[in-house]
Structure formats: C-alpha cells, structure tokens
PDB file of N, CA and C in Angstrom:
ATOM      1  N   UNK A   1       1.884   7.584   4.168  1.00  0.00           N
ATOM      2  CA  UNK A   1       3.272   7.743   4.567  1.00  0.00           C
ATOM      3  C   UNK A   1       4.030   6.415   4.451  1.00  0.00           C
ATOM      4  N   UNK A   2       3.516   5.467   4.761  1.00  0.00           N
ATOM      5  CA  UNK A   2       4.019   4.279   4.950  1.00  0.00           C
ATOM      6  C   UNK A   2       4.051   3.920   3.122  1.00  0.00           C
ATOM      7  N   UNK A   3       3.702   4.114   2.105  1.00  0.00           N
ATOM      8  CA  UNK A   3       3.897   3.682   0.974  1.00  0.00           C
ATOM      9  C   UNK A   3       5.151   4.500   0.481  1.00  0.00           C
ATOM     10  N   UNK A   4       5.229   5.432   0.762  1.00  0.00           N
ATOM     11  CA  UNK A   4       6.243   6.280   0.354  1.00  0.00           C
ATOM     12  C   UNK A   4       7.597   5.804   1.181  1.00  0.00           C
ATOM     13  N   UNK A   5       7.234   5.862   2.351  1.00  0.00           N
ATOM     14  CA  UNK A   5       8.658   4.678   2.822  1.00  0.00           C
ATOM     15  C   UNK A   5       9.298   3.957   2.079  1.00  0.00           C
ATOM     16  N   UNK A   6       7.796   2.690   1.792  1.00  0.00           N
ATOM     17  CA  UNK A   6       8.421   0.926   0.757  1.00  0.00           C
ATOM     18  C   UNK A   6       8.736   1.991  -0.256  1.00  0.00           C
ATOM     19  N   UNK A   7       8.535   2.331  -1.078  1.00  0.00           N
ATOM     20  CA  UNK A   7       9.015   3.128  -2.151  1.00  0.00           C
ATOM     21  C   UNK A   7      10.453   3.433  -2.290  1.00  0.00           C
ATOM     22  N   UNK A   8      10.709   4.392  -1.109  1.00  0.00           N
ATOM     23  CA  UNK A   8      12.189   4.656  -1.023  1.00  0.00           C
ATOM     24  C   UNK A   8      13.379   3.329  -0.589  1.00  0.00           C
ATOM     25  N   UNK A   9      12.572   2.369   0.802  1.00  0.00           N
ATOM     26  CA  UNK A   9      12.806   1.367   0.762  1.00  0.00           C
ATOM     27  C   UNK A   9      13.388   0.539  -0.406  1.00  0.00           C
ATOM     28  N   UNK A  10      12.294   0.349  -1.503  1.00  0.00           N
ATOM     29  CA  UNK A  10      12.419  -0.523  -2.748  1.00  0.00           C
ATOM     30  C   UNK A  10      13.464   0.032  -3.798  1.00  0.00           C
ATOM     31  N   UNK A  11      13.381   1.594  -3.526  1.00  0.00           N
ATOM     32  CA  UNK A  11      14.899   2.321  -4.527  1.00  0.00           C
ATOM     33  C   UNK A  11      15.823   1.953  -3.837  1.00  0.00           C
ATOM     34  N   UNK A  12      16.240   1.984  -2.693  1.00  0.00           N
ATOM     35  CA  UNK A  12      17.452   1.478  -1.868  1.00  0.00           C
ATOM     36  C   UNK A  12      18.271   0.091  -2.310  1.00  0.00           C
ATOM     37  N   UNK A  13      16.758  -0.564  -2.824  1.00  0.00           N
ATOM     38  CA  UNK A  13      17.313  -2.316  -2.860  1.00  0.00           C
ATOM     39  C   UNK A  13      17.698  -2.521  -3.809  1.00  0.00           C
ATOM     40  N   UNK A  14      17.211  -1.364  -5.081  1.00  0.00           N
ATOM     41  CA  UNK A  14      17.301  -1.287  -6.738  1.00  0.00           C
ATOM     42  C   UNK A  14      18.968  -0.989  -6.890  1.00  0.00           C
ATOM     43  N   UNK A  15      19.534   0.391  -5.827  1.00  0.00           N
ATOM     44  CA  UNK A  15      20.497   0.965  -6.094  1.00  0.00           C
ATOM     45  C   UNK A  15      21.515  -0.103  -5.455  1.00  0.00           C
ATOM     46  N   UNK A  16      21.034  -0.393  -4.544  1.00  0.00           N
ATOM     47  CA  UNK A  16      22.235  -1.426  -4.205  1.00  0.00           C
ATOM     48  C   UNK A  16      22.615  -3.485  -4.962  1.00  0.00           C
ATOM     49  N   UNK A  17      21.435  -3.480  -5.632  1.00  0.00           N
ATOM     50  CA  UNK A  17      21.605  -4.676  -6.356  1.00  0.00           C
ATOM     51  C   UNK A  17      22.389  -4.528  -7.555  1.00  0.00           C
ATOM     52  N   UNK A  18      22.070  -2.917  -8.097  1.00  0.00           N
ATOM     53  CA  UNK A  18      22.896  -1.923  -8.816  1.00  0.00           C
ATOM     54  C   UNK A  18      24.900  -2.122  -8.902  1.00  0.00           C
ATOM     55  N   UNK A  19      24.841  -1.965  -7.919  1.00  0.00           N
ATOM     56  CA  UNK A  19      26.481  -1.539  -7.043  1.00  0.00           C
ATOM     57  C   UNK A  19      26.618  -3.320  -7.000  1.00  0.00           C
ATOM     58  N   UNK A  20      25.725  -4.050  -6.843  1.00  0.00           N
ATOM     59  CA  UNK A  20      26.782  -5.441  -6.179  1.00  0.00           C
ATOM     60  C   UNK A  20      26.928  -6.075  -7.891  1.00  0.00           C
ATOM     61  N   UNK A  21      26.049  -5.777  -8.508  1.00  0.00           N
ATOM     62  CA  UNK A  21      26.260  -6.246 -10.025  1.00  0.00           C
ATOM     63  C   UNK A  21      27.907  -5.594 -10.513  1.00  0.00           C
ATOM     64  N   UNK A  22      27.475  -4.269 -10.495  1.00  0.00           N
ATOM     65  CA  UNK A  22      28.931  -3.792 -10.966  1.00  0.00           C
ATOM     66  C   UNK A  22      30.086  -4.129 -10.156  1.00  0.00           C
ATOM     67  N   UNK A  23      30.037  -4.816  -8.869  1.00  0.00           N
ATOM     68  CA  UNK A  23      30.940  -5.250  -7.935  1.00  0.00           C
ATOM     69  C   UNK A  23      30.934  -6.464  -8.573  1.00  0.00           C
ATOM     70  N   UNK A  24      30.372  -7.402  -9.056  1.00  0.00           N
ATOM     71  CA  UNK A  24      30.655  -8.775  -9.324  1.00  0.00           C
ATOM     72  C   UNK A  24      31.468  -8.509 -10.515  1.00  0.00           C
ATOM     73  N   UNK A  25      30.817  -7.783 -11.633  1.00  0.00           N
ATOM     74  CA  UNK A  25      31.086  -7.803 -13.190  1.00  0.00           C
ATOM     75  C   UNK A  25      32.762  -7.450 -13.048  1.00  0.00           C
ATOM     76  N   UNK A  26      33.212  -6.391 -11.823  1.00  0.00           N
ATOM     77  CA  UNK A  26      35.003  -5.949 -12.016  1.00  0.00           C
ATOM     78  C   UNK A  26      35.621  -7.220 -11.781  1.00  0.00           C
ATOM     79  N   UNK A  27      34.908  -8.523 -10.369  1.00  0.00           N
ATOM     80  CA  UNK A  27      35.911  -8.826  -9.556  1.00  0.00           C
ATOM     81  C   UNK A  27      36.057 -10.263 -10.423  1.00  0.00           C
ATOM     82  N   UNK A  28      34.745 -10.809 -11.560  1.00  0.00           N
ATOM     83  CA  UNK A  28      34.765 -11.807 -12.245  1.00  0.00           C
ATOM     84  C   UNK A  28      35.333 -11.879 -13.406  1.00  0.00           C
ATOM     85  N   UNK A  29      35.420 -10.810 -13.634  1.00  0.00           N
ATOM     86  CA  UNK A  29      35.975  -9.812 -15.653  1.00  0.00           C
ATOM     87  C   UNK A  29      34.932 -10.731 -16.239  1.00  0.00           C
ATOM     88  N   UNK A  30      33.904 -10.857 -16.004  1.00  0.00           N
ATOM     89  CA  UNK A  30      33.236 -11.192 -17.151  1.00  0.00           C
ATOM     90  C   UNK A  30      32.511 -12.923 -17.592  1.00  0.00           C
ATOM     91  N   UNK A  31      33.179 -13.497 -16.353  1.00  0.00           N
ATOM     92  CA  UNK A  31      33.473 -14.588 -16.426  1.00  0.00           C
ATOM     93  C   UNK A  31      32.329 -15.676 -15.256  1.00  0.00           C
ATOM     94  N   UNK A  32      31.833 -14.750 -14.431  1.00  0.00           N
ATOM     95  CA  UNK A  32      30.564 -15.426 -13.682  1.00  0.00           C
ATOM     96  C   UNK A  32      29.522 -15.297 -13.945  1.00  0.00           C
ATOM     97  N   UNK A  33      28.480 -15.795 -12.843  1.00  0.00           N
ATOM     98  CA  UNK A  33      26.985 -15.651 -13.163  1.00  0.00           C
ATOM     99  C   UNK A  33      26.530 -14.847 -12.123  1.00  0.00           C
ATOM    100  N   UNK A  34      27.199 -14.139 -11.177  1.00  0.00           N
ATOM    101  CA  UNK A  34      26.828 -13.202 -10.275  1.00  0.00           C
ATOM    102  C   UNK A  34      26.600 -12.223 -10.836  1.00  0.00           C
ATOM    103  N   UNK A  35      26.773 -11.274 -11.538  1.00  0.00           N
ATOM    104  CA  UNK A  35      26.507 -10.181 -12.683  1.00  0.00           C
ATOM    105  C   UNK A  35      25.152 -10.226 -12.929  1.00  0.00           C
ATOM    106  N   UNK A  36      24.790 -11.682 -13.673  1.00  0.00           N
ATOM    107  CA  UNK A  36      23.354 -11.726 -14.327  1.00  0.00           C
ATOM    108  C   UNK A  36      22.636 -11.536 -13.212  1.00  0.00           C
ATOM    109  N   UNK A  37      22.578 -12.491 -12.162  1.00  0.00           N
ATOM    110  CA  UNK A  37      21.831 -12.828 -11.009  1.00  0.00           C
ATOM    111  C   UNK A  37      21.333 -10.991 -10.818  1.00  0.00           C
ATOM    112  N   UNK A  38      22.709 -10.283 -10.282  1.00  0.00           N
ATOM    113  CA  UNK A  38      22.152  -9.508  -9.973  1.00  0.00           C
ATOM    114  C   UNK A  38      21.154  -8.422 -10.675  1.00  0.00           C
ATOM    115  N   UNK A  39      22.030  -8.277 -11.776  1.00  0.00           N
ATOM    116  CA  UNK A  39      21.098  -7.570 -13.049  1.00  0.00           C
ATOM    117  C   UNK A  39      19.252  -7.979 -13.105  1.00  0.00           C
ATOM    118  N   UNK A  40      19.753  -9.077 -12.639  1.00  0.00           N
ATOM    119  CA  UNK A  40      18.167  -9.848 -13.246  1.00  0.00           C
ATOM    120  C   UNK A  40      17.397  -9.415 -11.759  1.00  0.00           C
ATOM    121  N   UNK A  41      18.049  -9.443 -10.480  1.00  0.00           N
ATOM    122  CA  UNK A  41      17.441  -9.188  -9.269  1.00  0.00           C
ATOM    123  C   UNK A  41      16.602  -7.513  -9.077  1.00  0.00           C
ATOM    124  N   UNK A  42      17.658  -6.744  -9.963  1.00  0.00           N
ATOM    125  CA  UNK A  42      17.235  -5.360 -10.178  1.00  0.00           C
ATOM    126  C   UNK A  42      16.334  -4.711 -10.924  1.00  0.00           C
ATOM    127  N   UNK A  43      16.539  -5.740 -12.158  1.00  0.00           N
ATOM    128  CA  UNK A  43      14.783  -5.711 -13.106  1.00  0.00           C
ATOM    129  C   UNK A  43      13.826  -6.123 -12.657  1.00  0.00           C
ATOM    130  N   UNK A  44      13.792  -7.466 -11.754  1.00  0.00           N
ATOM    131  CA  UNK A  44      12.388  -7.742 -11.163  1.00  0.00           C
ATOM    132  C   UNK A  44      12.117  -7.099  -9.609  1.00  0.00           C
ATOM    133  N   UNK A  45      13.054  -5.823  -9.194  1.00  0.00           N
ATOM    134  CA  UNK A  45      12.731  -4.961  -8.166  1.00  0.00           C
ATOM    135  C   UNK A  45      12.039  -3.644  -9.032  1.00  0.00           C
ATOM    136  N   UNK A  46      12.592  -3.629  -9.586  1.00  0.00           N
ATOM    137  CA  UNK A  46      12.110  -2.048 -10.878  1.00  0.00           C
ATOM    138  C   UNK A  46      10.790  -2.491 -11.677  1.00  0.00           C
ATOM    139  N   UNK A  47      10.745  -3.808 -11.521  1.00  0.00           N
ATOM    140  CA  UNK A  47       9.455  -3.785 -12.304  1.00  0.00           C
ATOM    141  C   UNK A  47       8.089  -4.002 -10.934  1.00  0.00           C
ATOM    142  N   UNK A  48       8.509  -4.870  -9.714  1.00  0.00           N
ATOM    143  CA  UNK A  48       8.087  -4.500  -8.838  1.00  0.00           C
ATOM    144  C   UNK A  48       7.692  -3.464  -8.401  1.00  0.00           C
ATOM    145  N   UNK A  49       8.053  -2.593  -8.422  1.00  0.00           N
ATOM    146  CA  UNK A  49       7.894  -0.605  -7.519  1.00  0.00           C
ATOM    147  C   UNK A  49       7.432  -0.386  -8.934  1.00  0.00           C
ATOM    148  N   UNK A  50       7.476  -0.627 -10.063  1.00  0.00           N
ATOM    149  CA  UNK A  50       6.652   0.293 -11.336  1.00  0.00           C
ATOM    150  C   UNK A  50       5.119  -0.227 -10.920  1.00  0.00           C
ATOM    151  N   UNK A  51       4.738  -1.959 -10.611  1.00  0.00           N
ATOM    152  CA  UNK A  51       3.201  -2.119 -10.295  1.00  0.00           C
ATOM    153  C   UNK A  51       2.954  -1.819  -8.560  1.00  0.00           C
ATOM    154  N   UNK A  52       3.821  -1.900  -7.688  1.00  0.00           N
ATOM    155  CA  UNK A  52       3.321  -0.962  -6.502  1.00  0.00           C
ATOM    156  C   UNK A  52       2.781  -0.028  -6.965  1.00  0.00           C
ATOM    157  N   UNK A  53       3.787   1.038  -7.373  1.00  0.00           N
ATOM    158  CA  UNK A  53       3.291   2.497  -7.966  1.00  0.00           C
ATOM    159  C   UNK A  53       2.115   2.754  -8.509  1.00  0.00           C
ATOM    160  N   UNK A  54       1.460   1.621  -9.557  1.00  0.00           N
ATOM    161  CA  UNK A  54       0.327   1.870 -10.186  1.00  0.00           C
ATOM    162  C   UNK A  54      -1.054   1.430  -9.136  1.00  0.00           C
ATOM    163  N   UNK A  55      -0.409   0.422  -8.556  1.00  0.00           N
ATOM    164  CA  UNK A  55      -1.478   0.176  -7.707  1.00  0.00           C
ATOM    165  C   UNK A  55      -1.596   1.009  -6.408  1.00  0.00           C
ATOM    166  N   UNK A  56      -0.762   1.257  -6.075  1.00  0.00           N
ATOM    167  CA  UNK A  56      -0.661   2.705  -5.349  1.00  0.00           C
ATOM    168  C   UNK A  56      -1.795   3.727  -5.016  1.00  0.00           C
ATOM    169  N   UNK A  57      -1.667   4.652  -7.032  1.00  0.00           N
ATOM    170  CA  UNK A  57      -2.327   5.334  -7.538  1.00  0.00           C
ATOM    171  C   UNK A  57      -3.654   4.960  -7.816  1.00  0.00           C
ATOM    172  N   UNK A  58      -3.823   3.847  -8.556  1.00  0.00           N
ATOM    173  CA  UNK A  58      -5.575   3.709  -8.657  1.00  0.00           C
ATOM    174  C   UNK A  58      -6.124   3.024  -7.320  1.00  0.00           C
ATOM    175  N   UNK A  59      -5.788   2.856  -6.001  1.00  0.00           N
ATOM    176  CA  UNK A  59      -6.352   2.875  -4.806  1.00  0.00           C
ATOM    177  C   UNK A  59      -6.226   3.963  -3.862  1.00  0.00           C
ATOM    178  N   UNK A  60      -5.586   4.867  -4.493  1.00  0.00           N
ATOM    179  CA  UNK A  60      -5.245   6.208  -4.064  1.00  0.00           C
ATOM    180  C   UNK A  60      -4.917   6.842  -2.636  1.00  0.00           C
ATOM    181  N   UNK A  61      -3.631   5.816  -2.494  1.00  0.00           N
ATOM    182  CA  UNK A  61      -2.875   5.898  -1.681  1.00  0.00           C
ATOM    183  C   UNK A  61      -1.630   6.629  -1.987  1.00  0.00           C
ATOM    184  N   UNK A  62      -1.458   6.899  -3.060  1.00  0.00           N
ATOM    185  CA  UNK A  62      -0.496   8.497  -3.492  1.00  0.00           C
ATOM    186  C   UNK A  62      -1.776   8.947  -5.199  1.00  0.00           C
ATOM    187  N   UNK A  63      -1.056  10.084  -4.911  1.00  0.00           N
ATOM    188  CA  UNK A  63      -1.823  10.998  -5.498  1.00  0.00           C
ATOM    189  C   UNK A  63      -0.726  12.100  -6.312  1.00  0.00           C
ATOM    190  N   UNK A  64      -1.030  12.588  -7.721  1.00  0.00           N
ATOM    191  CA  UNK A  64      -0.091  13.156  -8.448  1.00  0.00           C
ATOM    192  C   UNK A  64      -0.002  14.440  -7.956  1.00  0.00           C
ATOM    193  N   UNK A  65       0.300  15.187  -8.035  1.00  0.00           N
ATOM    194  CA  UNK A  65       0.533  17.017  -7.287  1.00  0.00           C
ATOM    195  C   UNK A  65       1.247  18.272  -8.261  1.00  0.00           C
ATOM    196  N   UNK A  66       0.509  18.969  -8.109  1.00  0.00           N
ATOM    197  CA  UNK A  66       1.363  20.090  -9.091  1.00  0.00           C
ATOM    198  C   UNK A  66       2.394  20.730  -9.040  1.00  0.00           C
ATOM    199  N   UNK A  67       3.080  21.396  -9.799  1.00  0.00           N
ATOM    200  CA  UNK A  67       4.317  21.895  -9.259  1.00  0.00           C
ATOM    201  C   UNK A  67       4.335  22.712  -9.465  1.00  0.00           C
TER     202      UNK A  67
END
C-alpha cells in the first residue's frame, strides 16, 4: 500500500513541475531558465518512478493483474 501511495505521490510532483514549467515558459516568453529547470526537474522525476516501478516489480512489492 505504501508503494502505491509514493507512486501517486511521485505523479503529483511530475504533474505539478508540469504546470510550474508552463507557468514560467507564459510569464518569461521564452526568455528564462526557469522553464528548463523545470522541464529538466520533471524528466528526472519520470525517470525516477519508471526505476521505482521496476524495482517495485522484481521485489514484488506490486504485482501485474488481469483485467
């Protein structure tokens, strides 16, 4: 239970580093480094939760399920 939390946790931080990027990119037109920062903060959260996830699974603390 508790992995599935950080999980949703870690989408929360993805979607909102998301929103402050596109909040920098309107309020700078183009012209700062807050944009990248954040962009770059959101790839190394997404690539974060992609190796949680795997490590997750091969210690098998989530498990795939049918539908």
């Amino acid at each position: 239970m508790l992995i599935k939390l950080l999980v949703v946790f870690m989408l929360l931080l993805i979607l909102s580093s998301l929103g402050s990027g596109l909040v920098f990119m309107i309020r700078d037109r183009g012209q700062g480094r807050r944009t990248a920062k954040a962009l770059t903060v959101r790839v190394a959260l997404s690539a974060a939760l992609f190796i949680l996830l795997m490590l997750a699974y091969a210690t098998g603390l989530l498990a795939p399920h049918g539908l």
